[in-house]
Protein backbone atom coordinates (compact mmCIF):
# COMPACT_ATOMS: atom_id res chain seq x y z
CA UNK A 1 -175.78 166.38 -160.45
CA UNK A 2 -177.48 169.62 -161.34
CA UNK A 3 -176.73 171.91 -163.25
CA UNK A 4 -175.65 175.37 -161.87
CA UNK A 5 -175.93 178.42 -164.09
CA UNK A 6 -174.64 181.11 -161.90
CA UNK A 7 -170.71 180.98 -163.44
CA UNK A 8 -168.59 180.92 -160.14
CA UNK A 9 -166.39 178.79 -161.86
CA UNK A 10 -165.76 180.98 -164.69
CA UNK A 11 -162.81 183.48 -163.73
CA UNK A 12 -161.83 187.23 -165.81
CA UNK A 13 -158.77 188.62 -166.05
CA UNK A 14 -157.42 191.54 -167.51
CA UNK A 15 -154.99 190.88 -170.40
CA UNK A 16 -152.71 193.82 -171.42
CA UNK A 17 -152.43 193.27 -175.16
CA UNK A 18 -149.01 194.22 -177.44
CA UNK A 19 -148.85 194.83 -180.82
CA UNK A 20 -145.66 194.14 -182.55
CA UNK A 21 -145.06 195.59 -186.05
CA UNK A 22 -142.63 195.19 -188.35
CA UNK A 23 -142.18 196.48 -191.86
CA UNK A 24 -140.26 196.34 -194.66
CA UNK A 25 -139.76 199.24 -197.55
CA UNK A 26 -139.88 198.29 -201.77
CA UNK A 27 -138.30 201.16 -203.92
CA UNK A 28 -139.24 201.41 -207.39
CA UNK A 29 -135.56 200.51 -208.09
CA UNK A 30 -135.53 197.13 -206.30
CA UNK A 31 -139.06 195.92 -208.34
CA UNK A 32 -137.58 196.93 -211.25
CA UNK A 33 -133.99 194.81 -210.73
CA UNK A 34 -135.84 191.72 -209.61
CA UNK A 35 -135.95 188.67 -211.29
CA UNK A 36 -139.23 186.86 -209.83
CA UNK A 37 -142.87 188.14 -209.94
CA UNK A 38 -144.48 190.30 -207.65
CA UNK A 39 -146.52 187.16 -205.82
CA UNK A 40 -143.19 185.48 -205.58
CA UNK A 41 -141.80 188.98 -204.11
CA UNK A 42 -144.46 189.59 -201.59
CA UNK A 43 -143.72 185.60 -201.06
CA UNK A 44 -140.29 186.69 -199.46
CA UNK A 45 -140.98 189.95 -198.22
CA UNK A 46 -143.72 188.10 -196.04
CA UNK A 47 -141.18 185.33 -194.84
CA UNK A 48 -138.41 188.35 -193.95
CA UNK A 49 -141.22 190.41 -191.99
CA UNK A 50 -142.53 186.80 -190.21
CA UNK A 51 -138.82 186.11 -189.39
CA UNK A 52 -138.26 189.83 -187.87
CA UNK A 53 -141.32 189.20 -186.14
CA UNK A 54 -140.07 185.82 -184.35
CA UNK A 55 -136.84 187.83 -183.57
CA UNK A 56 -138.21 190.61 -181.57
CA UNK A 57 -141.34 187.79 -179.95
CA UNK A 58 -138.35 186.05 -178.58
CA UNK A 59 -136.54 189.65 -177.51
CA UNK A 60 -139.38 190.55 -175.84
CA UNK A 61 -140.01 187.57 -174.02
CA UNK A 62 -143.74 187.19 -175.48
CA UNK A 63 -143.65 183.63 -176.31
CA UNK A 64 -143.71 180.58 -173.17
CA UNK A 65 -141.49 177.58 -174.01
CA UNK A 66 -142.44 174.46 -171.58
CA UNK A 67 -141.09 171.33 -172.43
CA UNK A 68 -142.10 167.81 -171.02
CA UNK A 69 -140.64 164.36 -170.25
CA UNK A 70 -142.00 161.14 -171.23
CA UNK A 71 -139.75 158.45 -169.81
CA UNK A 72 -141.24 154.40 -170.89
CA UNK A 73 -139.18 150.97 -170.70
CA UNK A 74 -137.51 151.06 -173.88
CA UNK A 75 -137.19 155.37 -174.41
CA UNK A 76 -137.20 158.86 -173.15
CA UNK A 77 -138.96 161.38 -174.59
CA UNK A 78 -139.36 165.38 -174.34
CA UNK A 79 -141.91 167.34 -175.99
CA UNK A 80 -140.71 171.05 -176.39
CA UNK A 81 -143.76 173.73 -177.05
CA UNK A 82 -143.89 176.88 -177.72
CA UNK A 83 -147.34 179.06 -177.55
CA UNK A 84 -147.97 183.13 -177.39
CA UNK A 85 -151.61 184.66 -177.71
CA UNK A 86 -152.28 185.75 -180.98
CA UNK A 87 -155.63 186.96 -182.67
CA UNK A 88 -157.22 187.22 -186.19
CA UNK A 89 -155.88 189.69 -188.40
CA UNK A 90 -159.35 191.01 -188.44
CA UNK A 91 -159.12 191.59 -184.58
CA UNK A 92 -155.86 193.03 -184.89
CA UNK A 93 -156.91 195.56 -187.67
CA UNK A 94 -159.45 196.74 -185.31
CA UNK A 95 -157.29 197.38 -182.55
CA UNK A 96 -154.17 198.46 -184.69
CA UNK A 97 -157.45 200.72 -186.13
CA UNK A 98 -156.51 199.74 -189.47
CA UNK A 99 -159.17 199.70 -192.00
């Protein structure tokens, strides 16, 4: 077989790209009536602002679910998968244009 450089077989597509943001406000009151750190408050502010994010991926319909069956002698398995496109933070600070 030789080999055969000229890329027919590779295909481009244009992607439309979303960003989703979510955010979440401290007042000076709140960090000075909490009881735990401020690592151990970013900690949960971080887990709140992943959580809103799943929310509105799943709103929005940005996430494929597929699922598949495994069926043997003895059992019957299904694999459930979830997937969305997502990029380094780097890559979406530069097209957020966030420095």
């Amino acid at each position: 077989m030789m080999y055969n450089d000229d890329f027919s077989n590779v295909q481009t597509h244009a992607v439309k790209t979303k960003i989703v943001t979510v955010q979440q406000t401290v007042t000076e009151f709140w960090l000075e009536n909490m009881s735990i750190d401020k690592k151990q408050m970013e900690d949960v502010i971080k887990e709140k602002l992943a959580n809103e994010m799943a929310r509105i991926l799943l709103k929005e319909n940005l996430i494929l679910f597929t699922k598949e069956s495994h069926a043997g002698p003895d059992k019957f398995d299904t694999i459930y998968r979830a997937r969305c496109y997502l990029a380094d933070k780097q890559d979406v600070a530069l097209i957020a244009n966030i420095k």
